[in-house]
Protein backbone atom coordinates (compact mmCIF):
# COMPACT_ATOMS: atom_id res chain seq x y z
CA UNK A 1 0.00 0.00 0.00
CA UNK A 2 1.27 3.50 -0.70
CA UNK A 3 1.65 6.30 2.12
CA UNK A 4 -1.14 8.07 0.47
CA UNK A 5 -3.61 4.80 1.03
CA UNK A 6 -5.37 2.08 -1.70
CA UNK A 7 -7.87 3.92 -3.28
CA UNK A 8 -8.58 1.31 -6.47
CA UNK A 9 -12.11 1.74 -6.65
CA UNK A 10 -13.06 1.56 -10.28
CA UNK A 11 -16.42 3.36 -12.22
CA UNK A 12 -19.41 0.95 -13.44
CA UNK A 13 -19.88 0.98 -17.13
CA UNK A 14 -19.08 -0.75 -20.45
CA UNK A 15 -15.41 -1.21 -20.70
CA UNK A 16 -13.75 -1.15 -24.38
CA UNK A 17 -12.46 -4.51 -23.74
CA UNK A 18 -10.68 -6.52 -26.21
CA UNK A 19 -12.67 -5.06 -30.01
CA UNK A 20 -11.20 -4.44 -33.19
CA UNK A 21 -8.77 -1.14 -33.38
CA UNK A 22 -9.48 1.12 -36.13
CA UNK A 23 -7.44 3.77 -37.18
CA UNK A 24 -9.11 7.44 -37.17
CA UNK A 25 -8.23 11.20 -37.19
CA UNK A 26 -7.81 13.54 -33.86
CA UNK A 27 -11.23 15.19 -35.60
CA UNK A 28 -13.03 12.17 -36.04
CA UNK A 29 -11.77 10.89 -32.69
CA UNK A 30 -13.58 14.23 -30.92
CA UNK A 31 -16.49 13.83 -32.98
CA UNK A 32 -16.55 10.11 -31.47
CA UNK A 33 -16.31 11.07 -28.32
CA UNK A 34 -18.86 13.62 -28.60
CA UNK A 35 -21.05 11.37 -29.75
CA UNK A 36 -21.00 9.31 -26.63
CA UNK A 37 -21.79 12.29 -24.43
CA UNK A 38 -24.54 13.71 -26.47
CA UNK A 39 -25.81 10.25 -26.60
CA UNK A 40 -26.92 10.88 -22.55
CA UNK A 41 -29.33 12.54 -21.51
CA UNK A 42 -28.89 14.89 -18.78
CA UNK A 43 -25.36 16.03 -17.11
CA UNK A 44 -22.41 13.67 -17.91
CA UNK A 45 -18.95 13.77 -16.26
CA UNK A 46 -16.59 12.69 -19.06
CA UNK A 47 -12.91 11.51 -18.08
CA UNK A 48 -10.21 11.89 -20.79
CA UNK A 49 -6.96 10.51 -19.37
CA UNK A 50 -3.33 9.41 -19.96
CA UNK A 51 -0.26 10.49 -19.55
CA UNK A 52 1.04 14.06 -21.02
CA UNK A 53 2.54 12.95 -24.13
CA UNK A 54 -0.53 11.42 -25.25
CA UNK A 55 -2.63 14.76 -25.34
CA UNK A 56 -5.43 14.12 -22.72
CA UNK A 57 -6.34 18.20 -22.29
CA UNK A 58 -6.03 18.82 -26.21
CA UNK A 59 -8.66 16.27 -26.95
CA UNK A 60 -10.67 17.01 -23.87
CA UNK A 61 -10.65 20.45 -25.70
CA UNK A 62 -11.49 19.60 -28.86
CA UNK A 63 -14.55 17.71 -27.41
CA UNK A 64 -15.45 21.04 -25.31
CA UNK A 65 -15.22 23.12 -28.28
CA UNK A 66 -17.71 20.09 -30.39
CA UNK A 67 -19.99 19.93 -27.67
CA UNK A 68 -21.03 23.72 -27.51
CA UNK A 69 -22.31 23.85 -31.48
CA UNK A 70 -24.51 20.62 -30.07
CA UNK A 71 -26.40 22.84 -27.70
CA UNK A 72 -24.41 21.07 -24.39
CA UNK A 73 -22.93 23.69 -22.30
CA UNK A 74 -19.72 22.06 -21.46
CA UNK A 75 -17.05 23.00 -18.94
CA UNK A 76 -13.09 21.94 -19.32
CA UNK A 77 -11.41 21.02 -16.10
CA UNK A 78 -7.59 20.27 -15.52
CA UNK A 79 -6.69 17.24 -13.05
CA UNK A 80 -3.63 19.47 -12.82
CA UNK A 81 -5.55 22.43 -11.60
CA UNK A 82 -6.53 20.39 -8.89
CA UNK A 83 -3.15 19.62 -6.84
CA UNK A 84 -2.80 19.58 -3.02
CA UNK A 85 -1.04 22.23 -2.00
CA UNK A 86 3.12 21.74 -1.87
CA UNK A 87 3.65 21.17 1.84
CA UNK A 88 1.35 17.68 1.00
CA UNK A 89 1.90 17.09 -2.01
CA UNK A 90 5.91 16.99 -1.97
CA UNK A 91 5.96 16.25 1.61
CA UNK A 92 8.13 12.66 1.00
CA UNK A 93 10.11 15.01 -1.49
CA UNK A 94 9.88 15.92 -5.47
CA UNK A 95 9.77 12.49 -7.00
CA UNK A 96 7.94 10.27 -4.89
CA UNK A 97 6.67 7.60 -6.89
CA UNK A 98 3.64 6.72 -4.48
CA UNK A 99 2.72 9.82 -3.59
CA UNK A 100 2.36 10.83 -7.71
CA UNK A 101 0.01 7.63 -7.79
CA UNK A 102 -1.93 8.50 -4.98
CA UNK A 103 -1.13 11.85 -3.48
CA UNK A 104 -0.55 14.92 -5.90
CA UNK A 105 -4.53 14.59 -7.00
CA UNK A 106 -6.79 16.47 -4.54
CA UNK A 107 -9.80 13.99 -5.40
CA UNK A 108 -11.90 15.03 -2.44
CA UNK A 109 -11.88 18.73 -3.89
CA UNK A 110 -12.57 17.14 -7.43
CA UNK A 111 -15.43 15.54 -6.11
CA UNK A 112 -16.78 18.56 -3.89
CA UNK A 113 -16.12 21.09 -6.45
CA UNK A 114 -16.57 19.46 -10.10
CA UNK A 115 -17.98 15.86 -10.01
CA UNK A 116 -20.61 15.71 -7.34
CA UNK A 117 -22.04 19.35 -8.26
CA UNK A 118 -22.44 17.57 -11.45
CA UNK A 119 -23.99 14.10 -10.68
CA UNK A 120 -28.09 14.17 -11.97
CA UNK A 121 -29.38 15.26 -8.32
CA UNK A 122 -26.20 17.68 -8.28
CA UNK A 123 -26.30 21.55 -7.58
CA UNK A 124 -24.80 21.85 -11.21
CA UNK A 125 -22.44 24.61 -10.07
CA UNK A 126 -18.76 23.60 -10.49
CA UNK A 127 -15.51 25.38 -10.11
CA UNK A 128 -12.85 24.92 -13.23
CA UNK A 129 -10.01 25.58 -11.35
CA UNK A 130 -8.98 25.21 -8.01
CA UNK A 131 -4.83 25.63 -7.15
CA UNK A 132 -2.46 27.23 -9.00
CA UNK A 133 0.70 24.30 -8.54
CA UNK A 134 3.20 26.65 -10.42
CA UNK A 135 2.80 29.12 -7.86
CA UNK A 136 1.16 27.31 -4.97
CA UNK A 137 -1.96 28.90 -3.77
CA UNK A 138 -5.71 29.01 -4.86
CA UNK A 139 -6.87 30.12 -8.08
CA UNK A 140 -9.58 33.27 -7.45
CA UNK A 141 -12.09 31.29 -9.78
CA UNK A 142 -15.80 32.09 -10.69
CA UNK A 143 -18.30 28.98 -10.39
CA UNK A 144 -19.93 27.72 -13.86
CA UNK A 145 -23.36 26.79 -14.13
CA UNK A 146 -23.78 23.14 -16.23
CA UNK A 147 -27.66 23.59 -16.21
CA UNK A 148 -29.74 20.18 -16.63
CA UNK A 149 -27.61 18.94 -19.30
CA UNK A 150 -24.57 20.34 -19.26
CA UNK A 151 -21.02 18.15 -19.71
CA UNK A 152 -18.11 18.39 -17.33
CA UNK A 153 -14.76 16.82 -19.29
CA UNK A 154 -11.67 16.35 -16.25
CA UNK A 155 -8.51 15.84 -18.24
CA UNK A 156 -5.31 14.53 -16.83
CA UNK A 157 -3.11 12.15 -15.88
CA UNK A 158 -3.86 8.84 -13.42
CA UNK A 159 -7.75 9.75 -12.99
CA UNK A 160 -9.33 6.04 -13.57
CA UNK A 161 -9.17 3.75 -11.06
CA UNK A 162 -9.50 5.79 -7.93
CA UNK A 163 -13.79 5.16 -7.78
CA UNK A 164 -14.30 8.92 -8.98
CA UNK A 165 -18.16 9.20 -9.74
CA UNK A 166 -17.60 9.35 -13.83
CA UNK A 167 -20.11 8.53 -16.75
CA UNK A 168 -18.23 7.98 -20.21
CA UNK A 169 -14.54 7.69 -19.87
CA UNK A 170 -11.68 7.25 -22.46
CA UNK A 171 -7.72 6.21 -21.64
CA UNK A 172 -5.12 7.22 -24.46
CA UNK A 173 -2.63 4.29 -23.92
CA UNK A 174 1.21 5.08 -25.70
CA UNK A 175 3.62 2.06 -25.56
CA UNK A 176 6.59 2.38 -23.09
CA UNK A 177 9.17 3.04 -25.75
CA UNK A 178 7.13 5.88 -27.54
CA UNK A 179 6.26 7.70 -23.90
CA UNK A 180 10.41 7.43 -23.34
CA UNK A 181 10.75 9.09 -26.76
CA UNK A 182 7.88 12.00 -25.97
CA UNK A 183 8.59 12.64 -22.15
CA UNK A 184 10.84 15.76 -21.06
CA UNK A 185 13.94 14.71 -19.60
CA UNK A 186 12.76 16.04 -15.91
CA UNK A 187 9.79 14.19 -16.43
CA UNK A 188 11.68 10.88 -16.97
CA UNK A 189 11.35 9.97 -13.23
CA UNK A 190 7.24 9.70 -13.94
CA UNK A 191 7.53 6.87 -16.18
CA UNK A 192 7.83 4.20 -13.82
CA UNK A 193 4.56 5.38 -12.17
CA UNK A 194 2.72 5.32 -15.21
CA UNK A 195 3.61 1.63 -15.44
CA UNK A 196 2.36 0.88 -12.65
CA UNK A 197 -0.70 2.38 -13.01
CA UNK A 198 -1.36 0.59 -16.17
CA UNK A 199 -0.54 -2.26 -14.11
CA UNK A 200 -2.55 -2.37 -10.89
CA UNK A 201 -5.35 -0.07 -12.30
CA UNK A 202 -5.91 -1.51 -15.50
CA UNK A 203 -7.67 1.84 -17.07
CA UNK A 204 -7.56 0.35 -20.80
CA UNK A 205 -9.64 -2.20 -19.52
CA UNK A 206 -12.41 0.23 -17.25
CA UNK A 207 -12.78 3.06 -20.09
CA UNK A 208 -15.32 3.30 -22.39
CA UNK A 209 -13.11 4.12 -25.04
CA UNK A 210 -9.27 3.18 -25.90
CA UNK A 211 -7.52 5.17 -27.68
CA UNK A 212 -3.92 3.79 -29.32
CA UNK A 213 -2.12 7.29 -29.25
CA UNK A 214 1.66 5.91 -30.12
CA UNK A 215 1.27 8.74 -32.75
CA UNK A 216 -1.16 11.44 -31.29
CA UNK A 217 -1.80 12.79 -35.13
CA UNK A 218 -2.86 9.18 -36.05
CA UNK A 219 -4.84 7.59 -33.04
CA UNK A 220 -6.64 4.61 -32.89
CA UNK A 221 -9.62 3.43 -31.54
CA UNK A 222 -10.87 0.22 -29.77
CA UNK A 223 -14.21 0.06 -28.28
């Protein structure tokens, strides 16, 4: 067990699985998605997550940015706008590998803030942004208003996995030796963490969608 605590819960729904992969474009592969959301009725808290090189907030964007023309209000929220403070979060030092897993994500302020406002019976107020990590103190941020069927997309790194209250979610999976390639030098020290999580939390096989992103410009899709 880490020092931050097992927290492997894992979100009900319809998994990709093991489908054919089909190659598609970054467009088509926001158009997918958006499908899938608009597909619900009501509020839906959409997950897009993987690891930095594989673009999770650029195609959480893109899928913002389709949703709006569909006439769902949608609000874009940054895992990495919601950090524990430095004095926690870096309290076992810069590069703790169990504390990256389990302890950099405020996910009790993700759920108070974003994903429980959100849920059908939800106060549908939620706040985009949280704490400022460059700079280390809270963001002064107005609350957004999702109305009855608006669309929250959280994008990040490490999300699935952790029992977060989520409706449609999609993991962009790159291979070990690409990731090496596409990860910042500093960043190196992350890699062994993202194993793991692949390992232990299995999010290709929880998400609703799979996305092969080896080559972000040419994805493909299984589920």
């Amino acid at each position: 067990m880490s020092r931050a605590g097992s927290r492997s819960g894992g979100r009900a729904g319809s998994p990709a699985g093991s489908g054919p992969i089909r190659a598609i474009s970054p467009e088509a592969l926001a158009e997918h998605v958006t499908g899938l959301v608009t597909a619900r009725p009501g509020r839906v808290r959409l997950a897009v997550d993987g690891a930095p090189p594989t673009g999770p907030d650029r195609l959480a964007a893109a899928v913002v940015d389709a949703l709006r023309p569909a006439g769902r209000p949608a609000v874009h929220v940054r895992a990495g706008d919601f950090l524990r403070p430095a004095s926690v979060r870096l309290e076992y030092g810069h590069r703790d590998e169990d504390m990256l897993l389990d302890g950099w994500l405020d996910e009790g302020a993700l759920r108070r803030e974003v994903l429980d406002p959100a849920a059908p019976d939800g106060a549908g107020r939620v706040l985009p942004r949280l704490w400022d990590a460059e700079r280390d103190r809270a963001y002064r941020e107005d609350y957004r208003d999702l109305g009855p069927s608006g669309v929250v997309v959280v994008s990040g790194s490490l999300l699935l996995g952790r029992g977060l209250p989520l409706d449609v979610a999609v993991h962009l999976h790159m291979g070990a030796a690409q990731l090496r390639r596409r990860t910042q030098d500093d960043d190196l020290w992350t890699l062994p963490v993202v194993a793991r999580y692949e390992r232990e939390r299995d999010p290709a096989g929880s998400a609703d969608v799979l996305v092969m992103a080896d080559h972000p410009d040419r994805p493909a899709v299984r589920g």
